[in-house]
Protein backbone atom coordinates (compact mmCIF):
# COMPACT_ATOMS: atom_id res chain seq x y z
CA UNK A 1 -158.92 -213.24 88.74
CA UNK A 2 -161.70 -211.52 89.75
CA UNK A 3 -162.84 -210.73 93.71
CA UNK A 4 -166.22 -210.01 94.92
CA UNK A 5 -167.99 -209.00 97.52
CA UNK A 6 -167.68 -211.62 100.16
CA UNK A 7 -171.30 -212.82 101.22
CA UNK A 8 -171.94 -214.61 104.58
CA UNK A 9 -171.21 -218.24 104.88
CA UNK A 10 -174.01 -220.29 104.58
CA UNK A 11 -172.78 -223.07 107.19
CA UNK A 12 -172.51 -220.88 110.60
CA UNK A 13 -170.89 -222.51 113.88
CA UNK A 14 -169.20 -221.61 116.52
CA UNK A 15 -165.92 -222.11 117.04
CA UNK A 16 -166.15 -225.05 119.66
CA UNK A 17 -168.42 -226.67 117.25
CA UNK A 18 -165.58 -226.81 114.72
CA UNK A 19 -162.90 -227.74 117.32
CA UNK A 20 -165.05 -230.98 118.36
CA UNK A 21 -165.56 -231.54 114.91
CA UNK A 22 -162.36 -231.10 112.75
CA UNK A 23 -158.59 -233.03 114.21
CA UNK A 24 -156.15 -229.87 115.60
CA UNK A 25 -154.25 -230.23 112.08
CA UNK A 26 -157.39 -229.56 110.29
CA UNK A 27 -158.51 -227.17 112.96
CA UNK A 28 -155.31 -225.29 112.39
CA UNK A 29 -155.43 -225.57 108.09
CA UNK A 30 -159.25 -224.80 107.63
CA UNK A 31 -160.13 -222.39 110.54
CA UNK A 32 -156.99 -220.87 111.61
CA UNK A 33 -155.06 -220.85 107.76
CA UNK A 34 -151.76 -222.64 108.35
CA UNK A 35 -150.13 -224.55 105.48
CA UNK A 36 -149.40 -228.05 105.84
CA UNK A 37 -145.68 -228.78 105.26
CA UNK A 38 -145.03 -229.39 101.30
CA UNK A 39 -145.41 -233.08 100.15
CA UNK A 40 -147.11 -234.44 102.82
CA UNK A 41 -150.54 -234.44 102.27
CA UNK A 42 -152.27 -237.55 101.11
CA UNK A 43 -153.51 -236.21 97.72
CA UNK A 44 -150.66 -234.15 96.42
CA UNK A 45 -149.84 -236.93 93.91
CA UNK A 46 -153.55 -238.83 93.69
CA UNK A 47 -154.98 -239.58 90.13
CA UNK A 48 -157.58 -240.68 91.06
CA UNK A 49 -160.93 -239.65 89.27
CA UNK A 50 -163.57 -238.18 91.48
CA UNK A 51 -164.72 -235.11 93.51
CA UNK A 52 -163.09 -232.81 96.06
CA UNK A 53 -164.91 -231.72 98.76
CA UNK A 54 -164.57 -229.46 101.27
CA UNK A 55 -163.60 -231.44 104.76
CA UNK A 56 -165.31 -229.44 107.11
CA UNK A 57 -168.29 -229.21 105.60
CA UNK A 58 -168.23 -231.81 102.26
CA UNK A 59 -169.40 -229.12 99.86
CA UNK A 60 -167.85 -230.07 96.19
CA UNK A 61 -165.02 -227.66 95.31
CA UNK A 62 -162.90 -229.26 92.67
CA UNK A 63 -163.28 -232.07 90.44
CA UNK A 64 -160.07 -234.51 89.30
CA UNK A 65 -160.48 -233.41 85.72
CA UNK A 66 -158.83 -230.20 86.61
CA UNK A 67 -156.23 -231.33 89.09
CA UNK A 68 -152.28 -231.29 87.50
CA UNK A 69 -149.29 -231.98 88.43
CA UNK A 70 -147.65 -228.58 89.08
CA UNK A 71 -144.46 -230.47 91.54
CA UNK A 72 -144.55 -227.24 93.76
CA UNK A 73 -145.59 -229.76 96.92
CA UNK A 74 -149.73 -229.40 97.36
CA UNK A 75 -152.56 -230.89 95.24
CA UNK A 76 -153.05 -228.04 92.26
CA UNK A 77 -155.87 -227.56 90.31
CA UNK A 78 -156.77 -225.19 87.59
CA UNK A 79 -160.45 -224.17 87.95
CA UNK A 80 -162.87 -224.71 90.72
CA UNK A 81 -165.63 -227.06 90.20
CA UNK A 82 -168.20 -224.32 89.98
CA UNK A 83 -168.11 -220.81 89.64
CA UNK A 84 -169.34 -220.33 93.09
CA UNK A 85 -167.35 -223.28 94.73
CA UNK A 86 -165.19 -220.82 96.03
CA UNK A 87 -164.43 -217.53 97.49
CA UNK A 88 -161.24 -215.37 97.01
CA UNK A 89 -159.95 -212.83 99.34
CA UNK A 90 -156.96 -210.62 98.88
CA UNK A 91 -153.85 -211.89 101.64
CA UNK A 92 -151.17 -209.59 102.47
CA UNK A 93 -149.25 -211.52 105.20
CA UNK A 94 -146.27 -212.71 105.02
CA UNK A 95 -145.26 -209.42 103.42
CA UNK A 96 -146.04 -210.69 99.55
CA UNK A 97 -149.67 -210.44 97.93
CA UNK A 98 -151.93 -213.29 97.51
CA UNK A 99 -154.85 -214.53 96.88
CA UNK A 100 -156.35 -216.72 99.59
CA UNK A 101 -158.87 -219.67 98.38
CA UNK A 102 -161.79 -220.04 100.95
CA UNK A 103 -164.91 -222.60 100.85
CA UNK A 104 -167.97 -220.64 99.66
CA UNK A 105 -170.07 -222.62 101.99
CA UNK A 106 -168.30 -222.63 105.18
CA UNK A 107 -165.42 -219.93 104.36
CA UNK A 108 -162.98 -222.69 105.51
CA UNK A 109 -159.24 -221.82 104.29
CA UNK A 110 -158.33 -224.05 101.56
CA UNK A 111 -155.45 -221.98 100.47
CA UNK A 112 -153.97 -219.86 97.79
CA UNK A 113 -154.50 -219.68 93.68
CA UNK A 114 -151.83 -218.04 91.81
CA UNK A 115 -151.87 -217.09 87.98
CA UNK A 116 -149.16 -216.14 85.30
CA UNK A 117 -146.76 -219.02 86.36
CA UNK A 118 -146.47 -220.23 82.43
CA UNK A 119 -148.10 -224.02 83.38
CA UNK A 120 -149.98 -225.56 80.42
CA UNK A 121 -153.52 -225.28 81.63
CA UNK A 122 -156.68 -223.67 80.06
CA UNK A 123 -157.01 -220.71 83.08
CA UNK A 124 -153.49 -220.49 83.63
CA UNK A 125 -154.28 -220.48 87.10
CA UNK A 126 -153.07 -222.94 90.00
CA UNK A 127 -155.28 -223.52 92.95
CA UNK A 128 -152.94 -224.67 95.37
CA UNK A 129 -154.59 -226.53 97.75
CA UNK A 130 -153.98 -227.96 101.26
CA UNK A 131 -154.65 -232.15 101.19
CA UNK A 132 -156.00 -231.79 104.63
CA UNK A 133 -158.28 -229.28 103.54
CA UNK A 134 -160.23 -231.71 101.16
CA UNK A 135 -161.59 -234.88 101.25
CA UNK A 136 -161.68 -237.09 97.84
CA UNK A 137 -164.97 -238.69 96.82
CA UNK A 138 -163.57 -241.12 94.10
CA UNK A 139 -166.20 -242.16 90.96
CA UNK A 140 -167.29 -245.13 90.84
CA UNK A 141 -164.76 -247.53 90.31
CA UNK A 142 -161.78 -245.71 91.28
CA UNK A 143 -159.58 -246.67 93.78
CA UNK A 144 -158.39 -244.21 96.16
């Protein structure tokens, strides 16, 4: 897992403008990083085909094809959608090490990605995502 240099967002507003625009749970997720209690969020189990997008700012981030079922309680994916979709930045709180999974265009949190767990995917890596940090753009045809 590699961590860069963290360049500027490139979606800038104040804080009040994200307050009037985002609920106080996604407030709190996305600006503030809290976690949204495990197996609660509305696309923990979803199979449905489409694109994930950022939800306070719609910029793509992951894409269904890589999403898998890891059971640990939040959606989990195994690669962004591009390179770039993301940003990762080193977390120390609550006294472990992590890696903490920010929007490259708005540096909303989005939450952790962990690797080395043994699941069966091609990065062995698990993006593990708050639902309330994404909204789900289905393909055509797809329910939701």
């Amino acid at each position: 897992m590699r961590q860069e240099a963290e360049p500027g967002p490139r979606i800038v507003k104040t804080e009040q403008e994200w307050r009037s625009e985002l609920s106080p749970a996604e407030y709190a997720v996305l600006r503030e990083a809290a976690t949204e209690r495990p197996y609660t969020g509305e696309y923990t189990d979803t199979e449905t085909e489409g694109v994930y997008e950022c939800r306070a700012c719609g910029a793509e981030l992951f894409r269904s094809t890589t999403k898998f079922h890891s059971h640990c309680g939040w959606p989990s994916f195994y690669d962004p959608a591009e390179s770039e979709a993301v940003l990762l930045r080193e977390d120390n709180s609550l006294g472990m090490r992590r890696v903490e999974v920010l929007c490259a265009h708005c540096h909303s949190h989005l939450g952790h990605v962990f690797e080395g767990e043994g699941y069966q995917t091609p990065t062995d890596q698990r993006y593990c995502i708050n639902s309330i940090a994404l909204r789900l753009s289905p393909t055509d045809g797809s329910d939701s």
